[in-house]
N, C-alpha and C. Protein backbone atom coordinates (compact mmCIF):
# COMPACT_ATOMS: atom_id res chain seq x y z
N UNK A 1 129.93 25.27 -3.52
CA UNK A 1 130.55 23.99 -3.84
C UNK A 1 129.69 22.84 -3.36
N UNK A 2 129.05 22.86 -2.07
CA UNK A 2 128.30 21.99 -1.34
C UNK A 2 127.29 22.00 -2.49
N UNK A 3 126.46 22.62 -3.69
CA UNK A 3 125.42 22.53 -3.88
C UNK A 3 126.05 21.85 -5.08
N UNK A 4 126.98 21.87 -5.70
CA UNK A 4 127.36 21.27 -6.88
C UNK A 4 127.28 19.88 -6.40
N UNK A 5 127.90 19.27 -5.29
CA UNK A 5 128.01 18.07 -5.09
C UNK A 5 126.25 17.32 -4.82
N UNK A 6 125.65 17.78 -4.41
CA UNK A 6 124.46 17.23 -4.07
C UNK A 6 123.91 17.27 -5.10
N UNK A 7 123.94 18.28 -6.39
CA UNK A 7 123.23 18.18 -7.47
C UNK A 7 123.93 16.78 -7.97
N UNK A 8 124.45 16.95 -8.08
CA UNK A 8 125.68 15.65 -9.12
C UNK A 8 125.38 14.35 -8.22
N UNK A 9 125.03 14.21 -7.06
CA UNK A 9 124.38 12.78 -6.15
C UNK A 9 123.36 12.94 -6.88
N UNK A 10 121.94 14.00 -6.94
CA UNK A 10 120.94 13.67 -6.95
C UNK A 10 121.03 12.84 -8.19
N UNK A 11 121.47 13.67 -9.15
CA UNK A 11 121.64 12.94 -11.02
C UNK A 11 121.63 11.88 -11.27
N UNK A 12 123.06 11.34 -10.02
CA UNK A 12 123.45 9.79 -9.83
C UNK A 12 122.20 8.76 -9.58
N UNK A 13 121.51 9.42 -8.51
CA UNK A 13 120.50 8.69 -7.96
C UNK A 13 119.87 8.61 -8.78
N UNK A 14 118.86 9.69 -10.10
CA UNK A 14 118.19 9.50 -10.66
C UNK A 14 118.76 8.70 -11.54
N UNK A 15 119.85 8.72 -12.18
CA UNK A 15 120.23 7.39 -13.50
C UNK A 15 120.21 6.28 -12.67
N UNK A 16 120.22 6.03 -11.30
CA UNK A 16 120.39 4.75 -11.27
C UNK A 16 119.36 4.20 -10.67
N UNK A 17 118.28 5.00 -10.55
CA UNK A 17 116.79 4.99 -10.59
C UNK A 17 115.98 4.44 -11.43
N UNK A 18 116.80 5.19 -12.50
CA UNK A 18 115.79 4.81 -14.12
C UNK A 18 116.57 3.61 -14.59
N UNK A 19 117.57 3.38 -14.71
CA UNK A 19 118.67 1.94 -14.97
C UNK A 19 117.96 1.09 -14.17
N UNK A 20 117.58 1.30 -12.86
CA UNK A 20 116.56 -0.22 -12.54
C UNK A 20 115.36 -0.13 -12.97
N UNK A 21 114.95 0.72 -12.92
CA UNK A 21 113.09 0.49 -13.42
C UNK A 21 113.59 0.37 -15.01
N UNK A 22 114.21 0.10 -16.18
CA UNK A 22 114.41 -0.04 -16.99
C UNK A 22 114.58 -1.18 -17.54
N UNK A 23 116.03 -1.99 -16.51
CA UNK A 23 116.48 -3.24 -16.18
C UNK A 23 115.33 -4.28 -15.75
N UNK A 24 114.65 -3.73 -15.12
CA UNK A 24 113.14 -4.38 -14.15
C UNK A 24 112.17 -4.57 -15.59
N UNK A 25 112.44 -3.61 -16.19
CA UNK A 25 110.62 -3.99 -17.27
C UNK A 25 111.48 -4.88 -18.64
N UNK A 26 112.76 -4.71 -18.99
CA UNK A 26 112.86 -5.71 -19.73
C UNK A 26 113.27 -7.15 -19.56
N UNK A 27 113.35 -7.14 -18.05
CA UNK A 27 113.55 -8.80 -17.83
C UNK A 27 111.89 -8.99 -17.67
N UNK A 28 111.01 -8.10 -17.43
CA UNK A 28 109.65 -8.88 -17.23
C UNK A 28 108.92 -8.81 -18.63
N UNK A 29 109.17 -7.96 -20.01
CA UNK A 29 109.20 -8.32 -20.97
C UNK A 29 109.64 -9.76 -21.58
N UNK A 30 111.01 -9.60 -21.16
CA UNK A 30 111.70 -11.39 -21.55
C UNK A 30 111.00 -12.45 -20.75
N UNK A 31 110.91 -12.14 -19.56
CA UNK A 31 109.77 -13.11 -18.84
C UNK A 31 108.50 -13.15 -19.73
N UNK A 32 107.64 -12.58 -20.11
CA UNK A 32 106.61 -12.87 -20.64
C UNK A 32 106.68 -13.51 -22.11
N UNK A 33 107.66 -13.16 -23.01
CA UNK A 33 107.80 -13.36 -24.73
C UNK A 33 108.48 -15.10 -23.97
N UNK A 34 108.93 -15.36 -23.01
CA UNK A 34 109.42 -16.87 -22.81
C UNK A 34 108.40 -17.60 -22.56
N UNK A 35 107.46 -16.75 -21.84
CA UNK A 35 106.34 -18.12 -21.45
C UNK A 35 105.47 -17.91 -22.34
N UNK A 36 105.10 -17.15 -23.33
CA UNK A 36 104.25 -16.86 -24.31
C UNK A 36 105.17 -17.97 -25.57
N UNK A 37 106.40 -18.14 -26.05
CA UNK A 37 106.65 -19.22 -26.60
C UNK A 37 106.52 -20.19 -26.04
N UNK A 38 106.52 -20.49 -24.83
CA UNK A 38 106.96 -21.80 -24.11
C UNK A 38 104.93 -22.61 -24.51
N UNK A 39 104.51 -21.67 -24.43
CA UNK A 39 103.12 -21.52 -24.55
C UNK A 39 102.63 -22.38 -25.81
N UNK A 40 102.70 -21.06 -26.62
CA UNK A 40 102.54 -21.37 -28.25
C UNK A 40 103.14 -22.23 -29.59
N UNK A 41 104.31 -22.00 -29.45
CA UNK A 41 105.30 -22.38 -30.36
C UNK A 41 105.71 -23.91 -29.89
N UNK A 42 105.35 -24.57 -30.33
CA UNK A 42 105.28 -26.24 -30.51
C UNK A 42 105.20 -26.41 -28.64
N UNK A 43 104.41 -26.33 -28.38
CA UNK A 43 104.31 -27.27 -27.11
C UNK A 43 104.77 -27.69 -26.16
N UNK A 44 104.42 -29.24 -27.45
CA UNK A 44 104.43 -30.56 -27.04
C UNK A 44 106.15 -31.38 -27.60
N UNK A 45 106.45 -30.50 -27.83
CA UNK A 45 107.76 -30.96 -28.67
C UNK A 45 108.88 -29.44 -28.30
N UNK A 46 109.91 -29.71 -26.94
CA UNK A 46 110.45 -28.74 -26.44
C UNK A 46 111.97 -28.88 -27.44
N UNK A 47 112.30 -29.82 -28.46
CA UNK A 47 113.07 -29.30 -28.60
C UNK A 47 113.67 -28.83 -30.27
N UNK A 48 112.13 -28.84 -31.25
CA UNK A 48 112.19 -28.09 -32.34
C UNK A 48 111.58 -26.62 -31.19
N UNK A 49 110.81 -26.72 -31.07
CA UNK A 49 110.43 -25.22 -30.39
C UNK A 49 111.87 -24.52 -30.01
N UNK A 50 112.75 -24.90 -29.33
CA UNK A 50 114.18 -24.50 -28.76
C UNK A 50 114.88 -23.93 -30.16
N UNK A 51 114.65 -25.39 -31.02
CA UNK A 51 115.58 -24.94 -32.15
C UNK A 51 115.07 -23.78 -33.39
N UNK A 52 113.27 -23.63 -33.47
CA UNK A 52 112.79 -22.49 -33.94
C UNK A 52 113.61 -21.30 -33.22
N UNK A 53 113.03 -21.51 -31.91
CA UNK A 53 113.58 -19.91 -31.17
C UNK A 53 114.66 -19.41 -31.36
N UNK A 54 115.72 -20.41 -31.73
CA UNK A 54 117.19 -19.89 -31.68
C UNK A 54 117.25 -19.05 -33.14
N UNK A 55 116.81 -20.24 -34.13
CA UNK A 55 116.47 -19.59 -35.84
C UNK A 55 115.90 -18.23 -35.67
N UNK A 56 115.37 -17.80 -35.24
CA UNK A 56 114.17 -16.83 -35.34
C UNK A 56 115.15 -15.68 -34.57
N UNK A 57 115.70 -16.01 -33.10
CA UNK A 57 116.46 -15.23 -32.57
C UNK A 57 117.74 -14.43 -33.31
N UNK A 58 118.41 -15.76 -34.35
CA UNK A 58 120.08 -15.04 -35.29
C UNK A 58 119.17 -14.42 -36.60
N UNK A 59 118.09 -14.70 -36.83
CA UNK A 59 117.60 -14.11 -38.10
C UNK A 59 117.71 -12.87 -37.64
N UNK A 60 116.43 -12.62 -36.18
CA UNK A 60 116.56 -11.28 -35.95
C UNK A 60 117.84 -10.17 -35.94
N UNK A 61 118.60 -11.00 -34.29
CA UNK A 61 119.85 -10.03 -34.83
C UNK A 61 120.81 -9.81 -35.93
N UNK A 62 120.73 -11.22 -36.91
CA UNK A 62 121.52 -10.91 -38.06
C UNK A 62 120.93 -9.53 -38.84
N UNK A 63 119.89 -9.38 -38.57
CA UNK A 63 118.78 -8.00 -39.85
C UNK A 63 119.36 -7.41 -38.94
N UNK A 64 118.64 -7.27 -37.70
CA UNK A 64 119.57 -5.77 -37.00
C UNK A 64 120.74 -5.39 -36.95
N UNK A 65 121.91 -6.47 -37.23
CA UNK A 65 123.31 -6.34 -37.36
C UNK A 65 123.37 -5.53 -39.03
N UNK A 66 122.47 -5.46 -39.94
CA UNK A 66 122.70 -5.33 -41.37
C UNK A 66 122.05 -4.02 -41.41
N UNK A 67 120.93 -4.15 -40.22
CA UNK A 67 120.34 -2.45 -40.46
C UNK A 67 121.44 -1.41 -40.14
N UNK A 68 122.00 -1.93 -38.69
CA UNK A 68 122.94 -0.96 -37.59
C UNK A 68 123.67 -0.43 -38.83
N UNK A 69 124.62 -1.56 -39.94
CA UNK A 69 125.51 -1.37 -40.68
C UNK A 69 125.20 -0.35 -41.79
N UNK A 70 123.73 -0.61 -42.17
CA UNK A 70 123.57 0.12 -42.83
C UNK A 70 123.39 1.92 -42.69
N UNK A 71 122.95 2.04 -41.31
CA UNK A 71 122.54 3.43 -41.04
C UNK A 71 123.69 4.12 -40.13
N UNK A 72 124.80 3.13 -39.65
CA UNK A 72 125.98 4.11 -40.34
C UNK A 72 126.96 4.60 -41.12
């Protein structure tokens, strides 16, 4: 019984191992695609750049909302 329980901690530990190193690389993904627009995408003018990003952002998830729908 003792070995069931320690297996079933270790498991725990490992999902919540990989849930941070997971959590960790896509906020430093989003960290980088922000300063890489903040960068590129108009400049000098922060607030069409804002209003591209947002466009560009509902385009995306609107397609992925139409793919999801589609492939089930």
């Amino acid at each position: 019984m003792k070995r069931k329980l320690n297996n079933s901690n270790h498991i725990t530990t490992k999902h919540a191992f990989y849930a941070l190193l997971i959590g960790t690389s896509m906020i430093m993904l989003w960290r980088g695609i922000w300063g890489l627009l903040d960068f590129y995408l108009f400049p000098d003018n922060r607030p069409v750049s804002y209003m591209i990003s947002i466009t560009i952002g509902l385009i995306i998830l609107y397609s992925s909302g139409s793919l999801v729908k589609k492939l089930t």
